[in-house]
C-alpha atoms as a PDB file:
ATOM      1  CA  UNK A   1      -1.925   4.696 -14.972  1.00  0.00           C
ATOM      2  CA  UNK A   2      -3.580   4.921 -18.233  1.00  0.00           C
ATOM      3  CA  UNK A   3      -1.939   3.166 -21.546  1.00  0.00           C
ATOM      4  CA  UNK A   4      -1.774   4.774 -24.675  1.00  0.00           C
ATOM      5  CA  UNK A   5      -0.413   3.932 -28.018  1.00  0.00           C
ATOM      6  CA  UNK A   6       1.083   7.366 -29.861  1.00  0.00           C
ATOM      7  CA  UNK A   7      -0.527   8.073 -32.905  1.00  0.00           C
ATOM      8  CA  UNK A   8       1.685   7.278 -36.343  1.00  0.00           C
ATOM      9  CA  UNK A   9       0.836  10.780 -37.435  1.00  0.00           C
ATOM     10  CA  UNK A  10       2.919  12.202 -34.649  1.00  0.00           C
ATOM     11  CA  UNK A  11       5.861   9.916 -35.626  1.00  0.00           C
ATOM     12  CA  UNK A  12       5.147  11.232 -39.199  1.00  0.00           C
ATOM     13  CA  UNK A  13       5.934  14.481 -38.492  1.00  0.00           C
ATOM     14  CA  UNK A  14       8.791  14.489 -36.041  1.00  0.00           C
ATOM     15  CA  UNK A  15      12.499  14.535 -37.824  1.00  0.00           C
ATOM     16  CA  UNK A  16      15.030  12.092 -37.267  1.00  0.00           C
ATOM     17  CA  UNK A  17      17.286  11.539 -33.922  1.00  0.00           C
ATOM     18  CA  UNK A  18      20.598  12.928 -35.690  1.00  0.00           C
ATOM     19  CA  UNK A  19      18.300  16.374 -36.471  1.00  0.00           C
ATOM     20  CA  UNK A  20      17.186  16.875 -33.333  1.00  0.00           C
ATOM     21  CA  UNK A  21      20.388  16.340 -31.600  1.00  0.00           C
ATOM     22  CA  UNK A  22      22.100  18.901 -33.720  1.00  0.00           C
ATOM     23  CA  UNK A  23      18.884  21.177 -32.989  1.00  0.00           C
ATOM     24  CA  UNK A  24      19.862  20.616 -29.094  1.00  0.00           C
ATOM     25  CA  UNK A  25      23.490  20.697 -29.565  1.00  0.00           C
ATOM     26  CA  UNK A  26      23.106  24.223 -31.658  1.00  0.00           C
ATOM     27  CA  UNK A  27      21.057  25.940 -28.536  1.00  0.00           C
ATOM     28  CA  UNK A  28      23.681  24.620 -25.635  1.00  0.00           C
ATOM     29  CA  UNK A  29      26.259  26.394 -27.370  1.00  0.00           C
ATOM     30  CA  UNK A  30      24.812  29.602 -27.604  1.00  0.00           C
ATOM     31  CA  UNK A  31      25.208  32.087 -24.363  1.00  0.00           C
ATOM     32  CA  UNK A  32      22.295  33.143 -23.788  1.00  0.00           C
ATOM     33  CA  UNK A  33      20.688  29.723 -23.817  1.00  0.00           C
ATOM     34  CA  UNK A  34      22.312  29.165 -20.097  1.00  0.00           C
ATOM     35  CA  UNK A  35      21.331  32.554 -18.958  1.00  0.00           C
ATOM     36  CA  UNK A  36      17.726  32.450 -19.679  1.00  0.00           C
ATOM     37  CA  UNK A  37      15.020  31.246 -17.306  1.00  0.00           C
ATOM     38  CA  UNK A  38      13.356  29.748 -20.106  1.00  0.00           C
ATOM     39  CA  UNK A  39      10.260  30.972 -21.770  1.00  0.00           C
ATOM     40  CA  UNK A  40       7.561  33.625 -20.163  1.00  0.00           C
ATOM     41  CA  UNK A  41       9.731  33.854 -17.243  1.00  0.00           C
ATOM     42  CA  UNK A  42       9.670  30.091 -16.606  1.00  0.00           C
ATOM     43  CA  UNK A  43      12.482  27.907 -15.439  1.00  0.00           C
ATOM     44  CA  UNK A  44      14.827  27.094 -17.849  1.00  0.00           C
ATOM     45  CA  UNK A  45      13.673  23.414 -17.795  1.00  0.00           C
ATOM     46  CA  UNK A  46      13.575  21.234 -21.116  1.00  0.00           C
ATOM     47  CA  UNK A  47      12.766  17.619 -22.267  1.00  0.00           C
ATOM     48  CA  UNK A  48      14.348  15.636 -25.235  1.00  0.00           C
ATOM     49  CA  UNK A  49      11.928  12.933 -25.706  1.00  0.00           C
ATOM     50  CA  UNK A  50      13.337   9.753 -28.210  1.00  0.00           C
ATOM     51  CA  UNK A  51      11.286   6.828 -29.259  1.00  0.00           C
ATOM     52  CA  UNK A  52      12.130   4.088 -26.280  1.00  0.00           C
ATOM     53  CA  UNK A  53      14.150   1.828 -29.374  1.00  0.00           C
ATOM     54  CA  UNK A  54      16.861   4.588 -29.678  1.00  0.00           C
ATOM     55  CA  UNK A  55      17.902   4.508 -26.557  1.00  0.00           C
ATOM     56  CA  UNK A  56      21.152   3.221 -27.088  1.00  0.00           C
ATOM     57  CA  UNK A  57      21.849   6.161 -30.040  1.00  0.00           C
ATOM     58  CA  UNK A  58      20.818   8.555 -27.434  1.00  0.00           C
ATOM     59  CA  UNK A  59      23.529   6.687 -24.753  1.00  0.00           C
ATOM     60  CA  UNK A  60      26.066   7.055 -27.590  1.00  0.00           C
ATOM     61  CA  UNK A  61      25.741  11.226 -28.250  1.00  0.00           C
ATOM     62  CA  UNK A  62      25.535  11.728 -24.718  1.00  0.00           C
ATOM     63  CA  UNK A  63      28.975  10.236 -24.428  1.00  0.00           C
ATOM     64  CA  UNK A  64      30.433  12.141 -27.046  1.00  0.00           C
ATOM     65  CA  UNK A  65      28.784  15.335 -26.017  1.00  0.00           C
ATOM     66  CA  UNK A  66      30.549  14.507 -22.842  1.00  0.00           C
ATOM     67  CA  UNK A  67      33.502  13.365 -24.292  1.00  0.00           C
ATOM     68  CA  UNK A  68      34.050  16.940 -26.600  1.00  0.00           C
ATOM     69  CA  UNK A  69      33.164  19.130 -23.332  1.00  0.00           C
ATOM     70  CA  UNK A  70      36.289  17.486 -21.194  1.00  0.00           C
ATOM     71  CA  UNK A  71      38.195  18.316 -24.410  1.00  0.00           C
ATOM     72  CA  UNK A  72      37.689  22.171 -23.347  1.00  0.00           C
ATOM     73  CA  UNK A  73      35.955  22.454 -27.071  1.00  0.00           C
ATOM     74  CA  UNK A  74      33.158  24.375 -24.581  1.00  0.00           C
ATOM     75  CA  UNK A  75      32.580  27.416 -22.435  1.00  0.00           C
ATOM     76  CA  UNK A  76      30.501  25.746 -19.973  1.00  0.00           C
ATOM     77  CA  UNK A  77      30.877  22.228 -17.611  1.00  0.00           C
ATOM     78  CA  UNK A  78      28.268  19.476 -18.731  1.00  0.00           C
ATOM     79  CA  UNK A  79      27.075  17.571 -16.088  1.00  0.00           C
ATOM     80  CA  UNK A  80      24.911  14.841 -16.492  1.00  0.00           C
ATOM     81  CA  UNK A  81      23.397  13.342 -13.468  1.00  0.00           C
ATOM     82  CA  UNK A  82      22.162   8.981 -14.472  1.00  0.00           C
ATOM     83  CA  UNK A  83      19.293   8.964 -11.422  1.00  0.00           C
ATOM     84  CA  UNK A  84      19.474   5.109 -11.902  1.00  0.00           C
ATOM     85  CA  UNK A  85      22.913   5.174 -10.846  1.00  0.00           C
ATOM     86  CA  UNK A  86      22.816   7.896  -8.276  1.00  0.00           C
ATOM     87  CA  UNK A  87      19.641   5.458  -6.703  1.00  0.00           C
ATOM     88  CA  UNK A  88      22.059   2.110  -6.507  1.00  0.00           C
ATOM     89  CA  UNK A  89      24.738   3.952  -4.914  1.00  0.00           C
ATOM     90  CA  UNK A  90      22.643   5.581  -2.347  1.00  0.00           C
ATOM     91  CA  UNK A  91      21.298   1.905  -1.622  1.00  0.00           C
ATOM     92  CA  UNK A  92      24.500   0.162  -1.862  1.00  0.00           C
ATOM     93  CA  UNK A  93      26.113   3.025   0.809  1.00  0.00           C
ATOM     94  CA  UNK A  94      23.142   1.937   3.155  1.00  0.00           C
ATOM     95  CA  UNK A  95      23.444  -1.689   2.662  1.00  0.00           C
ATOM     96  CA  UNK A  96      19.955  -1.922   1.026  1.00  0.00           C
ATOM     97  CA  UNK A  97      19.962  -3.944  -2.028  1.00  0.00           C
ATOM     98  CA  UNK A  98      19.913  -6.946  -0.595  1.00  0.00           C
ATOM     99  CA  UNK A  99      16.366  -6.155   1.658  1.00  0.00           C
ATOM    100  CA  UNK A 100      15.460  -4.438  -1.499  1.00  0.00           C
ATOM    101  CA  UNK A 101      15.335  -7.248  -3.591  1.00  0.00           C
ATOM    102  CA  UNK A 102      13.450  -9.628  -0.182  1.00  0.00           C
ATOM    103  CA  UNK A 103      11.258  -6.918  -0.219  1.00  0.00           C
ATOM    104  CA  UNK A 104      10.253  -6.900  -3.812  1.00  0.00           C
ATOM    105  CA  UNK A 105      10.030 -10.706  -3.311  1.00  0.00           C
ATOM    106  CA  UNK A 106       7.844 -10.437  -0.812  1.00  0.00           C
ATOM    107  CA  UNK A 107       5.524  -7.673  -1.167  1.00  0.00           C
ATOM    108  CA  UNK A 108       6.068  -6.607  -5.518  1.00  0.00           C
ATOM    109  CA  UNK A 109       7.288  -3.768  -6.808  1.00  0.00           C
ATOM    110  CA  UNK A 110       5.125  -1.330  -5.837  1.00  0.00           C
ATOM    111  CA  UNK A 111       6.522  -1.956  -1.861  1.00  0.00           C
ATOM    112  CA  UNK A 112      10.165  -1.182  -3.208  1.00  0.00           C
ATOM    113  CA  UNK A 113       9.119   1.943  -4.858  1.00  0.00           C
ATOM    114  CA  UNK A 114       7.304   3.111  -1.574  1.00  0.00           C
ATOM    115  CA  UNK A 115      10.652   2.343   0.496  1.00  0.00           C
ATOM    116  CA  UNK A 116      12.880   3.888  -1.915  1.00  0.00           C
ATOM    117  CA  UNK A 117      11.278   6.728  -2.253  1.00  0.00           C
ATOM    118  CA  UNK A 118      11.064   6.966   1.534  1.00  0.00           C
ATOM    119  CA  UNK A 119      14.673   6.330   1.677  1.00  0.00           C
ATOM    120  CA  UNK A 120      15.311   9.282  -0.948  1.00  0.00           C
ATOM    121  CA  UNK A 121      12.467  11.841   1.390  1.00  0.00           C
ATOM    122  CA  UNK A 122      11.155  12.518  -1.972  1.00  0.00           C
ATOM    123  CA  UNK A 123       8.581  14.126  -0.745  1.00  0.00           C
ATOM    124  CA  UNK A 124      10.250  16.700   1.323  1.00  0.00           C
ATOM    125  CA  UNK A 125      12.084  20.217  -0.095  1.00  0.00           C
ATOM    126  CA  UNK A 126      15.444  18.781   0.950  1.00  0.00           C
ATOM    127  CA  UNK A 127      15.232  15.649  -0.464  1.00  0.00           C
ATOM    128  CA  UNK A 128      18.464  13.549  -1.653  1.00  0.00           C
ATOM    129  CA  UNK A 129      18.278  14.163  -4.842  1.00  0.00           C
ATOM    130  CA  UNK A 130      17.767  17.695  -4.479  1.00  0.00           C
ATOM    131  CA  UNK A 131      20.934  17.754  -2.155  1.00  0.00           C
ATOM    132  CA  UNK A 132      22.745  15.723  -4.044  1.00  0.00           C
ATOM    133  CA  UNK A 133      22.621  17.842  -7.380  1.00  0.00           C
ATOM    134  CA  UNK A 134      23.168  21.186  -5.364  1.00  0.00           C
ATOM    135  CA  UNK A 135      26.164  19.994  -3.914  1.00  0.00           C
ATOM    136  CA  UNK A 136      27.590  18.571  -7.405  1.00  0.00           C
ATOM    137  CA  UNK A 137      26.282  21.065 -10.125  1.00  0.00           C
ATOM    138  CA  UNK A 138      29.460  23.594 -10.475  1.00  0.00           C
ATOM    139  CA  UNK A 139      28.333  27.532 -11.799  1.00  0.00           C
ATOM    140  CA  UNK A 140      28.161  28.059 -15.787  1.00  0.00           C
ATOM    141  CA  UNK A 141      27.065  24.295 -16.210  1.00  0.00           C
ATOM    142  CA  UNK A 142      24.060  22.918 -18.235  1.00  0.00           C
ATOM    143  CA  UNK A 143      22.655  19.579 -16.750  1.00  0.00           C
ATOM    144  CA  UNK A 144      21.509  16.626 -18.844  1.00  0.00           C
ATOM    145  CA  UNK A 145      19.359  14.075 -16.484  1.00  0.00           C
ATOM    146  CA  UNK A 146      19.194  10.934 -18.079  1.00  0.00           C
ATOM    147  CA  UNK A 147      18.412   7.154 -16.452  1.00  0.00           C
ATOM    148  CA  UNK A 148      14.585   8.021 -16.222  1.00  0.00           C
ATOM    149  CA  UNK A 149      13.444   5.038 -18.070  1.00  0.00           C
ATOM    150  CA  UNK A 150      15.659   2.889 -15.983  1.00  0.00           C
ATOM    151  CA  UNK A 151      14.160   4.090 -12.367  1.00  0.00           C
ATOM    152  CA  UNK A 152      10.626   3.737 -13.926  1.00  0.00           C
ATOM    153  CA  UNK A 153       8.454   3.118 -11.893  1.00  0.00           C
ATOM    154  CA  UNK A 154      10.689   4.102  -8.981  1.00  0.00           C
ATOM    155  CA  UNK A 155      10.734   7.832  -9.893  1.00  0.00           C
ATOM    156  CA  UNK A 156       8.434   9.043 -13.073  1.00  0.00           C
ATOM    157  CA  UNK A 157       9.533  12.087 -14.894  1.00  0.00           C
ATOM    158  CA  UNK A 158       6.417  14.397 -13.184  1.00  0.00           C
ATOM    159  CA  UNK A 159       7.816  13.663  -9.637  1.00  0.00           C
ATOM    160  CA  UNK A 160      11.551  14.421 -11.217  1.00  0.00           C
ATOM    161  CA  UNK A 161      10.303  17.883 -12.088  1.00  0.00           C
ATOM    162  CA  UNK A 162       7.761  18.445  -9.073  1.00  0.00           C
ATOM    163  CA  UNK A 163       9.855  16.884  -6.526  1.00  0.00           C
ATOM    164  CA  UNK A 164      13.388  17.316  -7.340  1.00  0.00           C
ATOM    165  CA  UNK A 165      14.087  19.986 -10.045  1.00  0.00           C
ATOM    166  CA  UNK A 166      11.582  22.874  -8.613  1.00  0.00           C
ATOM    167  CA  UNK A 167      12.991  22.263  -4.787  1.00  0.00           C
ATOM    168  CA  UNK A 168      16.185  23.378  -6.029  1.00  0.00           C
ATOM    169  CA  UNK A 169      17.779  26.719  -4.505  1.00  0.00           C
ATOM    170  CA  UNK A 170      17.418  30.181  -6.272  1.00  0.00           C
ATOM    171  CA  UNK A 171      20.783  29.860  -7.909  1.00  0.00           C
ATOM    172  CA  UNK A 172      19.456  27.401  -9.951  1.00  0.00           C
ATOM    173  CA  UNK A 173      17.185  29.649 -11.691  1.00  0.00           C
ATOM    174  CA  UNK A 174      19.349  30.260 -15.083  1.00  0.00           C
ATOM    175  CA  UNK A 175      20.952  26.778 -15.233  1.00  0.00           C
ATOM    176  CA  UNK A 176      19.542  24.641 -18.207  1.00  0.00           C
ATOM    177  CA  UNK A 177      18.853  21.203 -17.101  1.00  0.00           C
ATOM    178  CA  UNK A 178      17.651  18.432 -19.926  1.00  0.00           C
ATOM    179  CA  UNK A 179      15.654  15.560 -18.996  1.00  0.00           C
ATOM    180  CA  UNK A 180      16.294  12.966 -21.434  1.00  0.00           C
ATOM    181  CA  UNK A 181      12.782  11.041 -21.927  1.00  0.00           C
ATOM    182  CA  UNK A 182      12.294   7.654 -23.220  1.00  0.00           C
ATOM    183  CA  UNK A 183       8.122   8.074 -24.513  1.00  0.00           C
ATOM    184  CA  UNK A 184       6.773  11.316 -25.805  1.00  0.00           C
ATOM    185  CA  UNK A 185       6.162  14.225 -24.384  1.00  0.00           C
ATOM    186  CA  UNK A 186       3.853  16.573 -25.811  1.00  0.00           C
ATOM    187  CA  UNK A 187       4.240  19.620 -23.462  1.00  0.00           C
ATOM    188  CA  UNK A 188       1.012  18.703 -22.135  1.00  0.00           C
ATOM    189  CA  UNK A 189       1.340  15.520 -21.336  1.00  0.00           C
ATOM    190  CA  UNK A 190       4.135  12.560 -20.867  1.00  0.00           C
ATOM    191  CA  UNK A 191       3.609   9.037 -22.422  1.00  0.00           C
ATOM    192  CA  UNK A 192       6.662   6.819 -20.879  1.00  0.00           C
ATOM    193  CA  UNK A 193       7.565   4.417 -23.317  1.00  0.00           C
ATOM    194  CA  UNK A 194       4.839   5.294 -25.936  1.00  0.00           C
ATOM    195  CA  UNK A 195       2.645   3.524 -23.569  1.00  0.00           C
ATOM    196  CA  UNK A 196       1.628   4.986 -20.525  1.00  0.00           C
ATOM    197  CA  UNK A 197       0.388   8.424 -19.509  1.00  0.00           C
ATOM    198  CA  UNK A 198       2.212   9.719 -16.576  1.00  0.00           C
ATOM    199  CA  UNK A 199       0.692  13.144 -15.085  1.00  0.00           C
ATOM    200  CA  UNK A 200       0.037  15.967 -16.971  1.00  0.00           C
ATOM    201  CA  UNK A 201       2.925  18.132 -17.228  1.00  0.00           C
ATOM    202  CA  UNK A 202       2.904  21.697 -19.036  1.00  0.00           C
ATOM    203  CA  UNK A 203       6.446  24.014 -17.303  1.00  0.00           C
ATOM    204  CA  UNK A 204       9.330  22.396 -19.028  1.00  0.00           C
ATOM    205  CA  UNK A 205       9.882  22.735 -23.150  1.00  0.00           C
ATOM    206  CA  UNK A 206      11.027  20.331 -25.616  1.00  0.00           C
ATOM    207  CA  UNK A 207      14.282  21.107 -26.744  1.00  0.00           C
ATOM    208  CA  UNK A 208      14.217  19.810 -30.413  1.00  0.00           C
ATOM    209  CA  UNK A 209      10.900  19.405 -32.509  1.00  0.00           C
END
């Protein structure tokens, strides 16, 4: 995987956290947001990218925008789907953390990631994940993924989209879903962490400039 540093120019011209998460909050709210497909006919995928540091600020809106939508202050069901915790669960229902961490003693990270994502079928249509989000996304909801930079290098954002988010069923198809990125992503390409170039991506939008 190929490191790179983001220029300062790009920090230079993006605004600050609390302006882009009114930008996002403004567009959820509006109707016609969650009945689009997205842009050009696209899926109505997105990315809110955050310098890695502000994690915790993003942690702390999330919350609240979670907090005001069980408050009924909305006309649609937030769901927001932490794949680092949906992971430890599946492993702790199959009794695998333990031989997960022997394993990742034994044979390094990259052997864990191989046998998790076997244990997930990642790389089949029905894969957990997949199944797991059809049978827990209600209708009229918008989606906020979030936990990516925890499962790194388990699951990168790419295989999220590729893998996960275009294998979902038709019914899917006007149902905003926002990936919450720790890096940059330039709607060409995805820089985890500021620091390392995951695979070129180009279908999903960012949500706030």
């Amino acid at each position: 995987m190929a490191v790179q540093t983001v220029s300062r120019e790009y920090y230079k011209n993006r605004r600050s956290l609390s302006e882009r998460f009114a930008e996002m909050d403004e567009k959820i709210k509006v109707p016609s947001f969650r009945q689009s497909t997205g842009k050009a006919n696209e899926v109505n995928y997105w990315v809110f990218d955050y310098p890695p540091e502000q994690e915790l600020e993003v942690r702390s809106h999330i919350e609240w925008l979670k907090k005001r939508n069980s408050k009924g202050f909305d006309d649609y069901e937030l769901i927001i789907y932490d794949l680092y915790d949906i992971i430890i669960d599946r492993l702790t229902e199959k009794g695998y953390i333990e031989k997960t961490k022997k394993l990742e003693s034994r044979g390094g990270i990259q052997h864990v990631v191989t046998a998790i994502q076997r244990m997930l079928r990642i790389t089949d249509k029905d894969n957990y994940l997949v199944r797991y989000m059809e049978e827990h996304t209600p209708e009229n909801a918008v989606v906020l993924i979030t936990g990516i930079g925890k499962c790194y290098p388990i699951l990168e954002a790419p295989e999220v989209f590729n893998k996960v988010l275009y294998n979902l069923p038709q019914k899917f198809a006007a149902t905003p879903v926002i990936l919450f990125y720790p890096g940059t992503y330039t709607e060409q390409e995805l820089v985890v962490f500021n620091e390392f170039v995951e695979d070129s991506y180009y279908r999903a939008f960012r949500i706030a400039r």
